[in-house]
C-alpha atoms as a PDB file:
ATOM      1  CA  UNK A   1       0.000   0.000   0.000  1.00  0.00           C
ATOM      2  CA  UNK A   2       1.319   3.369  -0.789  1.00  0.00           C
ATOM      3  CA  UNK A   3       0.219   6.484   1.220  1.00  0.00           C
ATOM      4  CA  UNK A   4      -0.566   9.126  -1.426  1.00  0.00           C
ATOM      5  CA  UNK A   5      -1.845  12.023   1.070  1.00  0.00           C
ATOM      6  CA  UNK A   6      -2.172  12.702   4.638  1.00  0.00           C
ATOM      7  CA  UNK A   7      -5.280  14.794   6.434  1.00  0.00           C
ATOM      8  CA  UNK A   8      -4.418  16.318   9.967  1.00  0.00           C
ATOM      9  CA  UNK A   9      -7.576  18.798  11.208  1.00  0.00           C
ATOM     10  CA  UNK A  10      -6.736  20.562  14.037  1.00  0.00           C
ATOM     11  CA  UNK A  11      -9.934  21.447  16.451  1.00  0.00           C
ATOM     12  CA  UNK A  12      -9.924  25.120  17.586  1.00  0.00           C
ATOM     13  CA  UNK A  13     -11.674  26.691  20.241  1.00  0.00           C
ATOM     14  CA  UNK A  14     -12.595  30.106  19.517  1.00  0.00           C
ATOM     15  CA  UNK A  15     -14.153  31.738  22.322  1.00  0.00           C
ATOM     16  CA  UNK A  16     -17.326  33.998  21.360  1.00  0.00           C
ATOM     17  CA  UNK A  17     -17.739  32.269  18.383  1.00  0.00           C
ATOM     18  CA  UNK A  18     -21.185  31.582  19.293  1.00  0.00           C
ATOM     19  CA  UNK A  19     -21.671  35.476  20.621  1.00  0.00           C
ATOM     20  CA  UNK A  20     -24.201  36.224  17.416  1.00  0.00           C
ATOM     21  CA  UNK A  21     -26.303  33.652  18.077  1.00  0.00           C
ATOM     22  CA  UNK A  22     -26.589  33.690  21.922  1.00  0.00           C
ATOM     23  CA  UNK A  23     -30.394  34.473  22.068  1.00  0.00           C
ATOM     24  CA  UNK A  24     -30.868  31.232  20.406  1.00  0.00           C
ATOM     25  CA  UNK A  25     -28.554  28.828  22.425  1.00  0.00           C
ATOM     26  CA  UNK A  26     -29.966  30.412  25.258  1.00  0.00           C
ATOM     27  CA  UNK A  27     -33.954  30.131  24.241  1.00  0.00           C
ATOM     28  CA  UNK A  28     -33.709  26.501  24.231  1.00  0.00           C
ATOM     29  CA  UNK A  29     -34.405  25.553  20.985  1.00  0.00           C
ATOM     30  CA  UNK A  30     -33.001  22.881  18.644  1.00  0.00           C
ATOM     31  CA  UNK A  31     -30.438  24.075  16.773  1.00  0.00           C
ATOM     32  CA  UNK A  32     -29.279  23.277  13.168  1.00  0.00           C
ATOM     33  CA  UNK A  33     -26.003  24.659  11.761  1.00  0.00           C
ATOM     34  CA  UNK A  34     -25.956  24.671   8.018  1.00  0.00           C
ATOM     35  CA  UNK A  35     -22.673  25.192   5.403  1.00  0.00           C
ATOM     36  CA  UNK A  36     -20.080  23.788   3.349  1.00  0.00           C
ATOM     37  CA  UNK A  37     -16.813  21.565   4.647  1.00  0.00           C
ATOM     38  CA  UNK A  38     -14.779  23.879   6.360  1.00  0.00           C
ATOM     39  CA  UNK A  39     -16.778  26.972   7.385  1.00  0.00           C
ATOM     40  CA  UNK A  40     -16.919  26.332  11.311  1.00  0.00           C
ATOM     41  CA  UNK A  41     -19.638  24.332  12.186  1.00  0.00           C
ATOM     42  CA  UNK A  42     -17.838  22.387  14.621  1.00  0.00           C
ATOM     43  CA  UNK A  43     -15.828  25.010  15.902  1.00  0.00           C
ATOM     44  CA  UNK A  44     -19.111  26.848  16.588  1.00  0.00           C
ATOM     45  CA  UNK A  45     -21.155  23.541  18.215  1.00  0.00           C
ATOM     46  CA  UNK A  46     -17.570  23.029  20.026  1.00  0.00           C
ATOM     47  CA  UNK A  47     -18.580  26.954  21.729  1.00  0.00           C
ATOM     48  CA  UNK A  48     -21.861  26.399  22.102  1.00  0.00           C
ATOM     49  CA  UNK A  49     -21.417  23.136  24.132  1.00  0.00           C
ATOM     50  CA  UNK A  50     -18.645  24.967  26.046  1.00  0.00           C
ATOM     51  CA  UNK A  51     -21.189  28.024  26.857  1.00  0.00           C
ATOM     52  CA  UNK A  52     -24.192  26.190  28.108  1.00  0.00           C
ATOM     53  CA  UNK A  53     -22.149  23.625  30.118  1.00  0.00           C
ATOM     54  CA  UNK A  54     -19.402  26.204  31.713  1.00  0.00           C
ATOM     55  CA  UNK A  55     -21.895  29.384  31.370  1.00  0.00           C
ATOM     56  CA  UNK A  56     -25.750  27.913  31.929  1.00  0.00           C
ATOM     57  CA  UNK A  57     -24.683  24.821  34.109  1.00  0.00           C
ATOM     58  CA  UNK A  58     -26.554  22.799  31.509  1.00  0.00           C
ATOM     59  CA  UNK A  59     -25.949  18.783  30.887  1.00  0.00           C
ATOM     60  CA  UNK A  60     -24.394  18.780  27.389  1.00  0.00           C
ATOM     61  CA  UNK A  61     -23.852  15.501  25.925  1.00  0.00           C
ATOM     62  CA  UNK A  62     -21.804  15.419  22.599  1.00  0.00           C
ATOM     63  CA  UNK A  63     -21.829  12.614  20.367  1.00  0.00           C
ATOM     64  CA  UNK A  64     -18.618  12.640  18.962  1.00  0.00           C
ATOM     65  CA  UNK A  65     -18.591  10.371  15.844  1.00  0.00           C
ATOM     66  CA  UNK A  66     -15.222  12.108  14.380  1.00  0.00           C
ATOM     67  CA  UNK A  67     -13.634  12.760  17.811  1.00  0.00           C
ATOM     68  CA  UNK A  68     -13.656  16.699  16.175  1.00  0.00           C
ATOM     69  CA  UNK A  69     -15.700  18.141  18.740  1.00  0.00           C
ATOM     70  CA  UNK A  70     -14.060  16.530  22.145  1.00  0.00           C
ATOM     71  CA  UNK A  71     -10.701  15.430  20.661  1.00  0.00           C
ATOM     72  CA  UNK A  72      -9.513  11.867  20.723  1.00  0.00           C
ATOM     73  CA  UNK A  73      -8.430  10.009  23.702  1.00  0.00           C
ATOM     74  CA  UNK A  74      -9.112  10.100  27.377  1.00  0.00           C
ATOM     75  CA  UNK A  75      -8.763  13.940  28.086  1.00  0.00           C
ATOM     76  CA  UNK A  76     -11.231  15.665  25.906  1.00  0.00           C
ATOM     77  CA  UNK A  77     -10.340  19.186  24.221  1.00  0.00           C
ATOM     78  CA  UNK A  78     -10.446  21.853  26.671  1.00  0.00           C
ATOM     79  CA  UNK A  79     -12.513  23.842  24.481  1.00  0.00           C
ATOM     80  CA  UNK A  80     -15.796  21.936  25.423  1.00  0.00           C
ATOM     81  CA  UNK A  81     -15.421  22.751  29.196  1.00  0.00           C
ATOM     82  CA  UNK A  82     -17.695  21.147  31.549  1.00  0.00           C
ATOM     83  CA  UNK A  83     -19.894  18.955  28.397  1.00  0.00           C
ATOM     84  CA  UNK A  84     -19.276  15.197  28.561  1.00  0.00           C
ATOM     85  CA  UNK A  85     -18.822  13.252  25.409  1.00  0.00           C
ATOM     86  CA  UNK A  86     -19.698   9.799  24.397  1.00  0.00           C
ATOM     87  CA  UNK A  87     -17.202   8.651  21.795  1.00  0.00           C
ATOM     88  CA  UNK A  88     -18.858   6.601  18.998  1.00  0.00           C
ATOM     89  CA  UNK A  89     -17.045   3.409  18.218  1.00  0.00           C
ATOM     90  CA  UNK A  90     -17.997   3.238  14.613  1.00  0.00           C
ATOM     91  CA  UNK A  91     -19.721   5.556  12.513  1.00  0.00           C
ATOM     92  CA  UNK A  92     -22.842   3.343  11.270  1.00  0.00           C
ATOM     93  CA  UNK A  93     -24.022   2.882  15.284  1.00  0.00           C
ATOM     94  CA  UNK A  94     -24.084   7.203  15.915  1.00  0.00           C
ATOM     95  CA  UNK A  95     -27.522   7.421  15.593  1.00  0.00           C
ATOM     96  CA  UNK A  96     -27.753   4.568  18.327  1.00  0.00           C
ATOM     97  CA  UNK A  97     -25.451   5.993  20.496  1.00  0.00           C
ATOM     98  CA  UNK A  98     -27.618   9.161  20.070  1.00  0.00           C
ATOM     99  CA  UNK A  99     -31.005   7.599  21.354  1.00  0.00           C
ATOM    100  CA  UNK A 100     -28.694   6.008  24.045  1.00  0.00           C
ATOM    101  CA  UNK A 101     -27.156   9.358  25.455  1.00  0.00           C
ATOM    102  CA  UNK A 102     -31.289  10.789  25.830  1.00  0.00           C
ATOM    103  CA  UNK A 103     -31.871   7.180  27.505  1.00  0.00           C
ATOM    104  CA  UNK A 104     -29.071   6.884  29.983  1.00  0.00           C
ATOM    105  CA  UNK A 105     -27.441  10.226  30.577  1.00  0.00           C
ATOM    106  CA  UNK A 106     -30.301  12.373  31.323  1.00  0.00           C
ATOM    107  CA  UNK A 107     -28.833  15.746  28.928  1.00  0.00           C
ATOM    108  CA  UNK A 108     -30.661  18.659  28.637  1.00  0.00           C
ATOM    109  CA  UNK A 109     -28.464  19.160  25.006  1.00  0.00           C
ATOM    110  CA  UNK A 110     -27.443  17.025  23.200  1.00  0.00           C
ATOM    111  CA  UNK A 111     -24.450  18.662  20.227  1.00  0.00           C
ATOM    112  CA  UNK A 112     -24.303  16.695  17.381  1.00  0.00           C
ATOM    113  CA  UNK A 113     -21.522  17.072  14.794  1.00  0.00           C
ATOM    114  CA  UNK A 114     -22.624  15.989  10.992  1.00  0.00           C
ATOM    115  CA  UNK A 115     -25.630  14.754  10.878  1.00  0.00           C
ATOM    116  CA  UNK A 116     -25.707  12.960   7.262  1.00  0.00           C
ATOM    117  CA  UNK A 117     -28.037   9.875   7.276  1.00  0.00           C
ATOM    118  CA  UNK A 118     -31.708   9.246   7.623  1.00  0.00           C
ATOM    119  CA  UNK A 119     -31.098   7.417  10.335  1.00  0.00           C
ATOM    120  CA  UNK A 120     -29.335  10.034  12.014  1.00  0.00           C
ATOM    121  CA  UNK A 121     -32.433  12.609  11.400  1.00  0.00           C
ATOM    122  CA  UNK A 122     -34.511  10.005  12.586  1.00  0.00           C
ATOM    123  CA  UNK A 123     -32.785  10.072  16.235  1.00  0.00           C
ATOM    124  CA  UNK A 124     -32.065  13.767  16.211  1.00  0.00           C
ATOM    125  CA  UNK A 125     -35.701  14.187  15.156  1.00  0.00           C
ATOM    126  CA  UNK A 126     -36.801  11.919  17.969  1.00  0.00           C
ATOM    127  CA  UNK A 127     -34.546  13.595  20.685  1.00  0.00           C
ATOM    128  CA  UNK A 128     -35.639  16.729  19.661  1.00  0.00           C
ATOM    129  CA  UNK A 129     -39.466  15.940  20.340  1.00  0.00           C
ATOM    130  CA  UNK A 130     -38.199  14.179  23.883  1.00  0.00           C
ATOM    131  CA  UNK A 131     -37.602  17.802  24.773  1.00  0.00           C
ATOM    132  CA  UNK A 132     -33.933  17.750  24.576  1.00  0.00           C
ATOM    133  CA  UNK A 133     -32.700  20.581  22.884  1.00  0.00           C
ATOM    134  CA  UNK A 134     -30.123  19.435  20.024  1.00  0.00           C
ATOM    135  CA  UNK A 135     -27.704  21.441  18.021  1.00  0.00           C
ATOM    136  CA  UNK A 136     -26.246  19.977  15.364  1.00  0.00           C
ATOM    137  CA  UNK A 137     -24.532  21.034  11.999  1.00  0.00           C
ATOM    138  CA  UNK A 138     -25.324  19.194   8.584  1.00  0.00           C
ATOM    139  CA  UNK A 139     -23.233  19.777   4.976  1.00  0.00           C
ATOM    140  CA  UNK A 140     -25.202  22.046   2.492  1.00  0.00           C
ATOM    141  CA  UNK A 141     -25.027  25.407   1.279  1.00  0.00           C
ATOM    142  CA  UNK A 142     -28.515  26.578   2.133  1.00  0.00           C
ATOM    143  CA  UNK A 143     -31.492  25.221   3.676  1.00  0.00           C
ATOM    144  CA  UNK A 144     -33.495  24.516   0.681  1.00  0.00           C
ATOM    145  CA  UNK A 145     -30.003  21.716  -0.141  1.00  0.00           C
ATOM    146  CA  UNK A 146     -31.252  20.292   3.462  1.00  0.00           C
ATOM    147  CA  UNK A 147     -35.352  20.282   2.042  1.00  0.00           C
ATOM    148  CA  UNK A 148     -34.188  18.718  -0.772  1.00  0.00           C
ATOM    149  CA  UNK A 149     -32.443  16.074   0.637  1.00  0.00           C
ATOM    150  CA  UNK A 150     -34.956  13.218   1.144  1.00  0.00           C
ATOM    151  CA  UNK A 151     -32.568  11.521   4.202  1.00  0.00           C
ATOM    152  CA  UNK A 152     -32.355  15.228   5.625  1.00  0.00           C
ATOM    153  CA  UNK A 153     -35.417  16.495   5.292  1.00  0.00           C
ATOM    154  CA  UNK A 154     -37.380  16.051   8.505  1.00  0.00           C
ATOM    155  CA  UNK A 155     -34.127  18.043  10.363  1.00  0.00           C
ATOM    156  CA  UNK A 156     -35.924  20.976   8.742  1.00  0.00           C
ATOM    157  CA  UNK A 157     -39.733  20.073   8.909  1.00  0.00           C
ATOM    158  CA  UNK A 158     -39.865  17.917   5.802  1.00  0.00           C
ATOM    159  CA  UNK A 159     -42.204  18.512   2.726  1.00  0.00           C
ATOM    160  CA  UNK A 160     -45.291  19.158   2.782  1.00  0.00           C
ATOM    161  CA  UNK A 161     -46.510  19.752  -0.963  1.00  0.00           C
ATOM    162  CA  UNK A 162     -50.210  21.416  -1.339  1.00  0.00           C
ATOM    163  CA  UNK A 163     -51.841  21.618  -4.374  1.00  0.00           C
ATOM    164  CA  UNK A 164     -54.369  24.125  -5.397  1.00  0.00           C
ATOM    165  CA  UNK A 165     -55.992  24.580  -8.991  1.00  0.00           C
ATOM    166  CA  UNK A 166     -57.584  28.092  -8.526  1.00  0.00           C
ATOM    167  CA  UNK A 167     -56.120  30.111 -10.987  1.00  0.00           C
ATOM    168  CA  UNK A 168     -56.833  33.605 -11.347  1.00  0.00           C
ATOM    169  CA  UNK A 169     -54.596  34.308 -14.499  1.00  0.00           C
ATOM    170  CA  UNK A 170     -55.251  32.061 -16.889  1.00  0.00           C
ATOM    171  CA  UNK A 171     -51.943  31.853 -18.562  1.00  0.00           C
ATOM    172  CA  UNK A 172     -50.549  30.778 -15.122  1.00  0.00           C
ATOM    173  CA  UNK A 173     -50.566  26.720 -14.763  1.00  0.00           C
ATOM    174  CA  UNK A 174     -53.755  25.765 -12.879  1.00  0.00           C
ATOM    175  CA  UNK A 175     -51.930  23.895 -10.009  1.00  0.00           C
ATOM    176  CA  UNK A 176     -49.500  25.129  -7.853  1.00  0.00           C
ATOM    177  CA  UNK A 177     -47.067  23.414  -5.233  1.00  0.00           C
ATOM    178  CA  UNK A 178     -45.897  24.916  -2.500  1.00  0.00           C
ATOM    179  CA  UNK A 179     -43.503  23.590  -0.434  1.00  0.00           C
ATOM    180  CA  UNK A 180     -43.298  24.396   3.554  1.00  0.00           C
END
């Protein structure tokens, strides 16, 4: 085997990162972060988890599929302060070990970093409606790449497509979907 490229990420904490959006961390609401590879998702969730364990006094669970959020090994990064993380062995089982962390460890948030399969919006769909508030971050460019995306879809609300065939303009098409 030859090694043609390497990948090192390096997991910042940037303190007040999460400043602009304080009013919603703090309302208790469920969260979704939305953008490209590379933007700061996870160096935002990372703050976020940091303020409402350290700041609020709030049990934060992180599911840490990556290790990105909490680091790797047994001392997690010191940018998640007081949150406790449950590593996840393998990435096809982090939507388990997200029902299990609402099961067993009692959180009042639950940060989730990448949220990419159905199964994954199934569980942070179902925590969310447990009354845990979850932040998360999914890839996309805007939230209509999220609606569009039929594993990803019920993170936002889903579709719901409504047809109506009043037509007041005649050269318009007689039905019309809208999508909410």
């Amino acid at each position: 085997m030859q090694i043609i490229g390497l990948t090192c990420r390096v997991g910042r904490a940037v303190s007040g990162s999460a400043e602009n959006i304080r009013d919603l961390v703090e309302g208790g609401g469920s969260i979704l972060v939305i953008g490209p590879p590379g933007v700061g998702k996870t160096t935002l969730i990372r703050e976020i988890a940091r303020m409402l364990a350290d700041e609020h006094k709030k049990r934060v669970v992180i599911v840490d599929t990556s290790n990105e959020i909490g680091g790797d090994g047994d001392v997690p990064h010191s940018g998640i302060g007081r949150a406790r993380r449950m590593q996840v062995p393998n990435v096809n089982m982090q939507h388990n070990v997200m029902i299990e962390a609402v099961e067993n460890h009692m959180p009042e948030t639950i940060i989730i970093d990448e949220i990419g399969t159905e199964l994954e919006a199934l569980a942070a769909s179902t925590i969310a409606q447990r009354g845990v508030q979850l932040v998360g971050t999914a890839h996309g460019m805007t939230i209509d790449n999220i609606v569009k995306n039929p594993s990803l879809q019920i993170l936002v609300g889903g579709i719901e497509v409504q047809s109506s065939s009043y037509s007041s303009n005649q050269s318009q098409p007689a039905f019309k979907s809208l999508y909410r």
